[in-house]
C-alpha atoms as a PDB file:
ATOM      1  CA  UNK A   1       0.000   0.000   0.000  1.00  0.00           C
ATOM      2  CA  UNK A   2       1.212   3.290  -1.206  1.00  0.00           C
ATOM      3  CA  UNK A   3       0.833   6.723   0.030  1.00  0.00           C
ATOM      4  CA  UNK A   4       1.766   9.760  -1.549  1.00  0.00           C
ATOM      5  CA  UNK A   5       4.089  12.262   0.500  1.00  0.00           C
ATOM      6  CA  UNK A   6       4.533   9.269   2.885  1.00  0.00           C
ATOM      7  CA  UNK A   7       5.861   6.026   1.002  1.00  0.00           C
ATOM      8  CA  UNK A   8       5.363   6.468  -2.287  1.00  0.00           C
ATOM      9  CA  UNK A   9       9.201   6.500  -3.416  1.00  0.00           C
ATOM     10  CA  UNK A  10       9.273   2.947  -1.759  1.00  0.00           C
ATOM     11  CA  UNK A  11       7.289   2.106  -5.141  1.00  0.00           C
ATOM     12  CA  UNK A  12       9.082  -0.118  -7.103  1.00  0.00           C
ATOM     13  CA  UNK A  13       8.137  -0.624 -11.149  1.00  0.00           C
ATOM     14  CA  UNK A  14       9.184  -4.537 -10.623  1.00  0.00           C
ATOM     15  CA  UNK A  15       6.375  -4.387  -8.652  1.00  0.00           C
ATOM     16  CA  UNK A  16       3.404  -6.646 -10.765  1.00  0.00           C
ATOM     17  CA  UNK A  17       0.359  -4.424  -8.623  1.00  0.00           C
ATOM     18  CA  UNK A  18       0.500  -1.065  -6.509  1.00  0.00           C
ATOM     19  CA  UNK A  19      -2.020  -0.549  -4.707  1.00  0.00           C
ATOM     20  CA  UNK A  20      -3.137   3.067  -3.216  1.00  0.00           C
ATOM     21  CA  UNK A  21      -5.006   3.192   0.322  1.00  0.00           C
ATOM     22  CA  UNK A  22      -8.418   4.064   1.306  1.00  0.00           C
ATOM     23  CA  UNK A  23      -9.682   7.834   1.743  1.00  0.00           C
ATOM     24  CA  UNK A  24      -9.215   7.708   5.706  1.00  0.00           C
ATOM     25  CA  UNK A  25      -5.722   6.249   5.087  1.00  0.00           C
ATOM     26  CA  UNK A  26      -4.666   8.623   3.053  1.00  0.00           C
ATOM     27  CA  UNK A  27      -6.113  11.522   4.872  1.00  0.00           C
ATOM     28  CA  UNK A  28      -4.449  10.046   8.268  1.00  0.00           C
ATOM     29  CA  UNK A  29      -1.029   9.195   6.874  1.00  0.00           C
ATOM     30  CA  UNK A  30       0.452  12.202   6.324  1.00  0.00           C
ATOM     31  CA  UNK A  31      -0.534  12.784   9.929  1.00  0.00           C
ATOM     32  CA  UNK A  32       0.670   9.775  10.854  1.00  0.00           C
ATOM     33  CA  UNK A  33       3.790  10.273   9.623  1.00  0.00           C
ATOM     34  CA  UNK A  34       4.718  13.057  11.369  1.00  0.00           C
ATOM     35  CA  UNK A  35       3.739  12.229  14.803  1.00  0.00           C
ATOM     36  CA  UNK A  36       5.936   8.708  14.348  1.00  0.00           C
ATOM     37  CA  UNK A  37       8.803  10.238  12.736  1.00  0.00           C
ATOM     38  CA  UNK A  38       8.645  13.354  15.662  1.00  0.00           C
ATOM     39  CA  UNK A  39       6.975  11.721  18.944  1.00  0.00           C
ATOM     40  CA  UNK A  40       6.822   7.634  18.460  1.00  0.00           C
ATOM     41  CA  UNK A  41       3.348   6.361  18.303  1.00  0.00           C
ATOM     42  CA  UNK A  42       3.241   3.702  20.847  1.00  0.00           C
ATOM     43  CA  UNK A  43      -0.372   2.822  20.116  1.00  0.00           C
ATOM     44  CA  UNK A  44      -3.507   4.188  18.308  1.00  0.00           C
ATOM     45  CA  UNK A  45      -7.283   4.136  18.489  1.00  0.00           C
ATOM     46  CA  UNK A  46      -9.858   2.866  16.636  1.00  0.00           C
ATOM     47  CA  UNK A  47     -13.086   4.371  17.754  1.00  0.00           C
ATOM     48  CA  UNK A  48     -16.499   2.151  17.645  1.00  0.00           C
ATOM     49  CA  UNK A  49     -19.412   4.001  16.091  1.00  0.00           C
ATOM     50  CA  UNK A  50     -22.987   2.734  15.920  1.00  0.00           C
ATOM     51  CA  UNK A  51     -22.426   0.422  12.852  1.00  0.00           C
ATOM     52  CA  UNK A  52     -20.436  -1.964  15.232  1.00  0.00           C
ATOM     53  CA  UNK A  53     -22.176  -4.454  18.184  1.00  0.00           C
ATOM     54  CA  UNK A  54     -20.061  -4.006  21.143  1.00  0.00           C
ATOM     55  CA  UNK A  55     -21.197  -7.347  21.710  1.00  0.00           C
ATOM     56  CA  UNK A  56     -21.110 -10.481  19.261  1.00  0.00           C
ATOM     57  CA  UNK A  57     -24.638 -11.137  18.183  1.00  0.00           C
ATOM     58  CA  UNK A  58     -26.243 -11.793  14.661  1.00  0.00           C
ATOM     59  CA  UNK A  59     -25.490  -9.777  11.880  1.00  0.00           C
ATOM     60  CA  UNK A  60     -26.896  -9.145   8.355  1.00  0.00           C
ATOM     61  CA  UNK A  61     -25.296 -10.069   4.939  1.00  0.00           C
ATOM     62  CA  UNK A  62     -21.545 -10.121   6.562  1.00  0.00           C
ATOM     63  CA  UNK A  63     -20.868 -12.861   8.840  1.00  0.00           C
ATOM     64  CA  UNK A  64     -17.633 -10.945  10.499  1.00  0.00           C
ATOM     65  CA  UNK A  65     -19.929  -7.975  11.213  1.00  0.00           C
ATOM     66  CA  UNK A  66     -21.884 -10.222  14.226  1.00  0.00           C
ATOM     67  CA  UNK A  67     -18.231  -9.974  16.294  1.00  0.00           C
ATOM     68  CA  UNK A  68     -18.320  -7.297  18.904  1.00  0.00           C
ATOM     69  CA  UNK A  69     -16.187  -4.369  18.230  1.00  0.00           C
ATOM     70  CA  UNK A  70     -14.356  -4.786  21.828  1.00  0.00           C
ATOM     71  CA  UNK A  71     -12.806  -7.790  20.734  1.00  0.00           C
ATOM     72  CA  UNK A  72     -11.735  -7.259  16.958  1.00  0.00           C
ATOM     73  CA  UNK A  73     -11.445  -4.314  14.517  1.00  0.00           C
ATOM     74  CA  UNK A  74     -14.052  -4.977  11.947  1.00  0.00           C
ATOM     75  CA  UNK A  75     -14.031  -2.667   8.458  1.00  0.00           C
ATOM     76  CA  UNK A  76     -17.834  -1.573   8.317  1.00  0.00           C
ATOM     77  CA  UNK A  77     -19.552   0.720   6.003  1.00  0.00           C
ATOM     78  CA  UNK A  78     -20.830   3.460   8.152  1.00  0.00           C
ATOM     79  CA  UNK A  79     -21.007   6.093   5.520  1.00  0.00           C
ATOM     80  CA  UNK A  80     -20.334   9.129   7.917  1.00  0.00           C
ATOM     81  CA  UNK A  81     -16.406   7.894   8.481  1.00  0.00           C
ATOM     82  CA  UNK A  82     -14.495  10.259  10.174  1.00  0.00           C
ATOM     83  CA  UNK A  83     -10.708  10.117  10.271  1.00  0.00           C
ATOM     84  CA  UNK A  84      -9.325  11.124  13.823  1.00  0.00           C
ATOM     85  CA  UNK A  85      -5.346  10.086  14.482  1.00  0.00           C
ATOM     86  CA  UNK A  86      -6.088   9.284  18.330  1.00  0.00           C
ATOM     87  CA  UNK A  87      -2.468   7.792  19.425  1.00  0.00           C
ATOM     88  CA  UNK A  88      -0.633   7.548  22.611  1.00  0.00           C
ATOM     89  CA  UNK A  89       3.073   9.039  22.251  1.00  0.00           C
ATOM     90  CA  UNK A  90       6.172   7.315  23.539  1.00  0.00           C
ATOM     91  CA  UNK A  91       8.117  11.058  23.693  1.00  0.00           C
ATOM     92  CA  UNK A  92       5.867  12.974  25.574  1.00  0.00           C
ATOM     93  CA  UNK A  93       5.141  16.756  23.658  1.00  0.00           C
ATOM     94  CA  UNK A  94       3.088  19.435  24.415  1.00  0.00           C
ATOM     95  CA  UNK A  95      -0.054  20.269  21.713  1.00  0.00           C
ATOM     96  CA  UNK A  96       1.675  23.179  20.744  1.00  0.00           C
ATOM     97  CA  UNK A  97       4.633  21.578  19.274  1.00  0.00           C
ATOM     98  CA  UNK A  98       3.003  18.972  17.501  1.00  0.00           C
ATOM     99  CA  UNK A  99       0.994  21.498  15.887  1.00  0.00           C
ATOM    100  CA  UNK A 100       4.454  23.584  14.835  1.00  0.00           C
ATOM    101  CA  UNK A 101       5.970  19.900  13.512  1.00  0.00           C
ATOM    102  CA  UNK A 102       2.719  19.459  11.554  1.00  0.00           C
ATOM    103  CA  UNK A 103       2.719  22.714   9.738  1.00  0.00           C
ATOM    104  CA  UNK A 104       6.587  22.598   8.671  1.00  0.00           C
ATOM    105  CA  UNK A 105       6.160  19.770   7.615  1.00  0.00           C
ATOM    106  CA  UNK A 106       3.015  21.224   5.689  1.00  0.00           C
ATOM    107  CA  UNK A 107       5.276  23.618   4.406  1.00  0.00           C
ATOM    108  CA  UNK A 108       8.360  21.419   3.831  1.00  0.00           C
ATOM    109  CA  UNK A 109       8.343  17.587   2.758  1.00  0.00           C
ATOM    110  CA  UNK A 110       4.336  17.133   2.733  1.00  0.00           C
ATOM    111  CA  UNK A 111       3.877  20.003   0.818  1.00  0.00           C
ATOM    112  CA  UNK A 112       1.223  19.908  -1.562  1.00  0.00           C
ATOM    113  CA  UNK A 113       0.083  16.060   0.416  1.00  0.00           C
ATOM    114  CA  UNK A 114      -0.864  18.132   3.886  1.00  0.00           C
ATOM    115  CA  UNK A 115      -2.781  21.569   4.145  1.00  0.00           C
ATOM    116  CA  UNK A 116      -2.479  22.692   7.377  1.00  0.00           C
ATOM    117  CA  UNK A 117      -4.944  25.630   9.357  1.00  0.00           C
ATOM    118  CA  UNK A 118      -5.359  27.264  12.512  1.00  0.00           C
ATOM    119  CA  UNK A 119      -8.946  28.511  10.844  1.00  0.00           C
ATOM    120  CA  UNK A 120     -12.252  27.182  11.980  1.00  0.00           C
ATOM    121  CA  UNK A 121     -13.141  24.648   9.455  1.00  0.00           C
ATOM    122  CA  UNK A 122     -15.940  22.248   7.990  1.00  0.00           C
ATOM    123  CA  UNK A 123     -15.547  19.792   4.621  1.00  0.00           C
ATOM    124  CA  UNK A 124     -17.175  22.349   2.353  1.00  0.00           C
ATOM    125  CA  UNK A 125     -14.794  24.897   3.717  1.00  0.00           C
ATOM    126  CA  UNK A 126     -11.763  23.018   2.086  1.00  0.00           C
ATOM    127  CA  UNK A 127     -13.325  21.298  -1.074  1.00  0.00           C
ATOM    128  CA  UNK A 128     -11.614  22.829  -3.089  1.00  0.00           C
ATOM    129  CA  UNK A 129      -8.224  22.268  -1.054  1.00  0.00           C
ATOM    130  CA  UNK A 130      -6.169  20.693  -3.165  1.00  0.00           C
ATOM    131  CA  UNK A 131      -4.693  18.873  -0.548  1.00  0.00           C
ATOM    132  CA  UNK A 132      -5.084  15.149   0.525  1.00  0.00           C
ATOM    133  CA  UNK A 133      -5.746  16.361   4.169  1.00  0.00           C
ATOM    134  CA  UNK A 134      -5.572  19.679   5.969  1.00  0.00           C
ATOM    135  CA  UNK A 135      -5.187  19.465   9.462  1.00  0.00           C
ATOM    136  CA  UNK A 136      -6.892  22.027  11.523  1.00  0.00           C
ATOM    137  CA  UNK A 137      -4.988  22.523  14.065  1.00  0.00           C
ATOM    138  CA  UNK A 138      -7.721  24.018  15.899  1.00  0.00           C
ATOM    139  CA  UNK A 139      -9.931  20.777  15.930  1.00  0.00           C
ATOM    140  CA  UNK A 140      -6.904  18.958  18.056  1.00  0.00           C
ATOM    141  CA  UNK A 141      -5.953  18.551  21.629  1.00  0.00           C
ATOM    142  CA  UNK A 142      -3.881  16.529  24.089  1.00  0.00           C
ATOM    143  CA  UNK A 143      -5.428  14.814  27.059  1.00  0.00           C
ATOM    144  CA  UNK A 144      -2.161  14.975  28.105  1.00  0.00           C
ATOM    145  CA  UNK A 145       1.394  15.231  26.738  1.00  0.00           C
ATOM    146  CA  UNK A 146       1.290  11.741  25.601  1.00  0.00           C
ATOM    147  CA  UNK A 147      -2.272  11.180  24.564  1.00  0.00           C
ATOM    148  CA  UNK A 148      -3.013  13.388  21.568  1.00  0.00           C
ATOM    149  CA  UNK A 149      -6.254  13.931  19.049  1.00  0.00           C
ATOM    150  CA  UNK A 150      -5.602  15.366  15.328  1.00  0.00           C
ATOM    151  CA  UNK A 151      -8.341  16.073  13.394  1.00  0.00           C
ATOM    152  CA  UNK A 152      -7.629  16.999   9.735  1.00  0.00           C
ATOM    153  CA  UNK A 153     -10.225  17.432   7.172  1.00  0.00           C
ATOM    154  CA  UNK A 154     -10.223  15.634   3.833  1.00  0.00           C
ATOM    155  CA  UNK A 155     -12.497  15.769   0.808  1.00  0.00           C
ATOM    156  CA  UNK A 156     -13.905  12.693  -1.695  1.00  0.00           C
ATOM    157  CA  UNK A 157     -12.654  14.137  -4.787  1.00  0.00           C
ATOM    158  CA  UNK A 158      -8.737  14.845  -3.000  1.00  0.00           C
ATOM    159  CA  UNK A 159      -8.759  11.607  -1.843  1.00  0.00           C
ATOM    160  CA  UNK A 160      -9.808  10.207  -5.705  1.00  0.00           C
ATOM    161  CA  UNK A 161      -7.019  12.609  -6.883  1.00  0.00           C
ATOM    162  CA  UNK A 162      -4.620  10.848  -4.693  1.00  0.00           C
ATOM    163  CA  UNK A 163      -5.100   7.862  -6.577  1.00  0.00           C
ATOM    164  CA  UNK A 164      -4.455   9.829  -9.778  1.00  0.00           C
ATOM    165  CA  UNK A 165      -1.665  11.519  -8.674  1.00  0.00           C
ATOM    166  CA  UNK A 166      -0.183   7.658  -7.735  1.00  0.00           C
ATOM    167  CA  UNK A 167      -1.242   6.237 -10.487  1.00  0.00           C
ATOM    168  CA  UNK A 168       1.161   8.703 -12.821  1.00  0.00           C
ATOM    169  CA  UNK A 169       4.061   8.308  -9.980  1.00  0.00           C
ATOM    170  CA  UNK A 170       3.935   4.501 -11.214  1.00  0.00           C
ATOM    171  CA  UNK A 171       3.380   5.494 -14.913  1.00  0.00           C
ATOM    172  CA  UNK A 172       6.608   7.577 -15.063  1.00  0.00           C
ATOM    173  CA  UNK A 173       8.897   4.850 -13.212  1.00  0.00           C
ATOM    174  CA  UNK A 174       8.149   2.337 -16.083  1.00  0.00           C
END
């Protein structure tokens, strides 16, 4: 899996398929990059929303969807996903300087991948962002200074461009 800004120049043509990640994935990487490369993430979060039992019980046309969400990370189609990097840090930082490492690197190596803003922002606010994911800055918080929230915002068609954008990366390494 492939994403661009994070591991895309680990691409290799040799390579018979390359596959890009999901929308979440590729809104959270960039993200996710950052905070490992800076702080160590030691462990993340995967929230449970309504579309999971917390419980095992029956379930409808998916067999793994009757396992309670406690227990196993299930993919489910909940059509209002939201991408939140929840992750506990091994090098304790304060919010403040995670927020200054996320926007040079918005400004340096993820430039043009991350958008960052300190702006009050909804989806239709940034659809026509050309980035992958903006983080707003704003959104974010520690519970600490090792347990940190970052919420970016992200788009449908940024995340379908990311593919694109891949897609030529491979093209131009035949």
């Amino acid at each position: 899996m492939f994403v661009m800004g994070v591991n895309h120049d680990k691409y290799d043509n040799s390579l018979k398929i390359g596959d890009s990640v999901s929308c979440i994935a590729n809104c959270l990487a960039p993200l996710a990059k950052i905070i490992q490369d800076h702080f160590v993430i030691m462990e993340g979060l995967h929230a449970i929303t309504v579309a999971y039992k917390t419980v095992d019980g029956p379930s409808g046309k998916l067999g793994h969807d009757g396992h309670g969400a406690a227990q196993s990370i299930i993919p489910a189609f909940t059509g209002a996903a939201k991408g939140y990097l929840t992750c506990h840090l091994e090098k304790a930082a304060k919010y403040e300087y995670i927020k200054i490492e996320v926007k040079q690197a918005s400004e340096g190596p993820l430039k043009g991948t991350l958008g960052y803003t300190e702006n009050q922002v909804v989806c239709c606010d940034i659809n026509s962002d050309s980035h992958f994911s903006t983080s707003d800055a704003g959104a974010g918080f520690a519970l600490n200074d090792s347990f940190v929230k970052i919420i970016p915002g992200m788009t449908m068609n940024m995340a379908k461009q990311q593919r694109v954008d891949f897609m030529a990366y491979m093209a131009s390494k035949e």
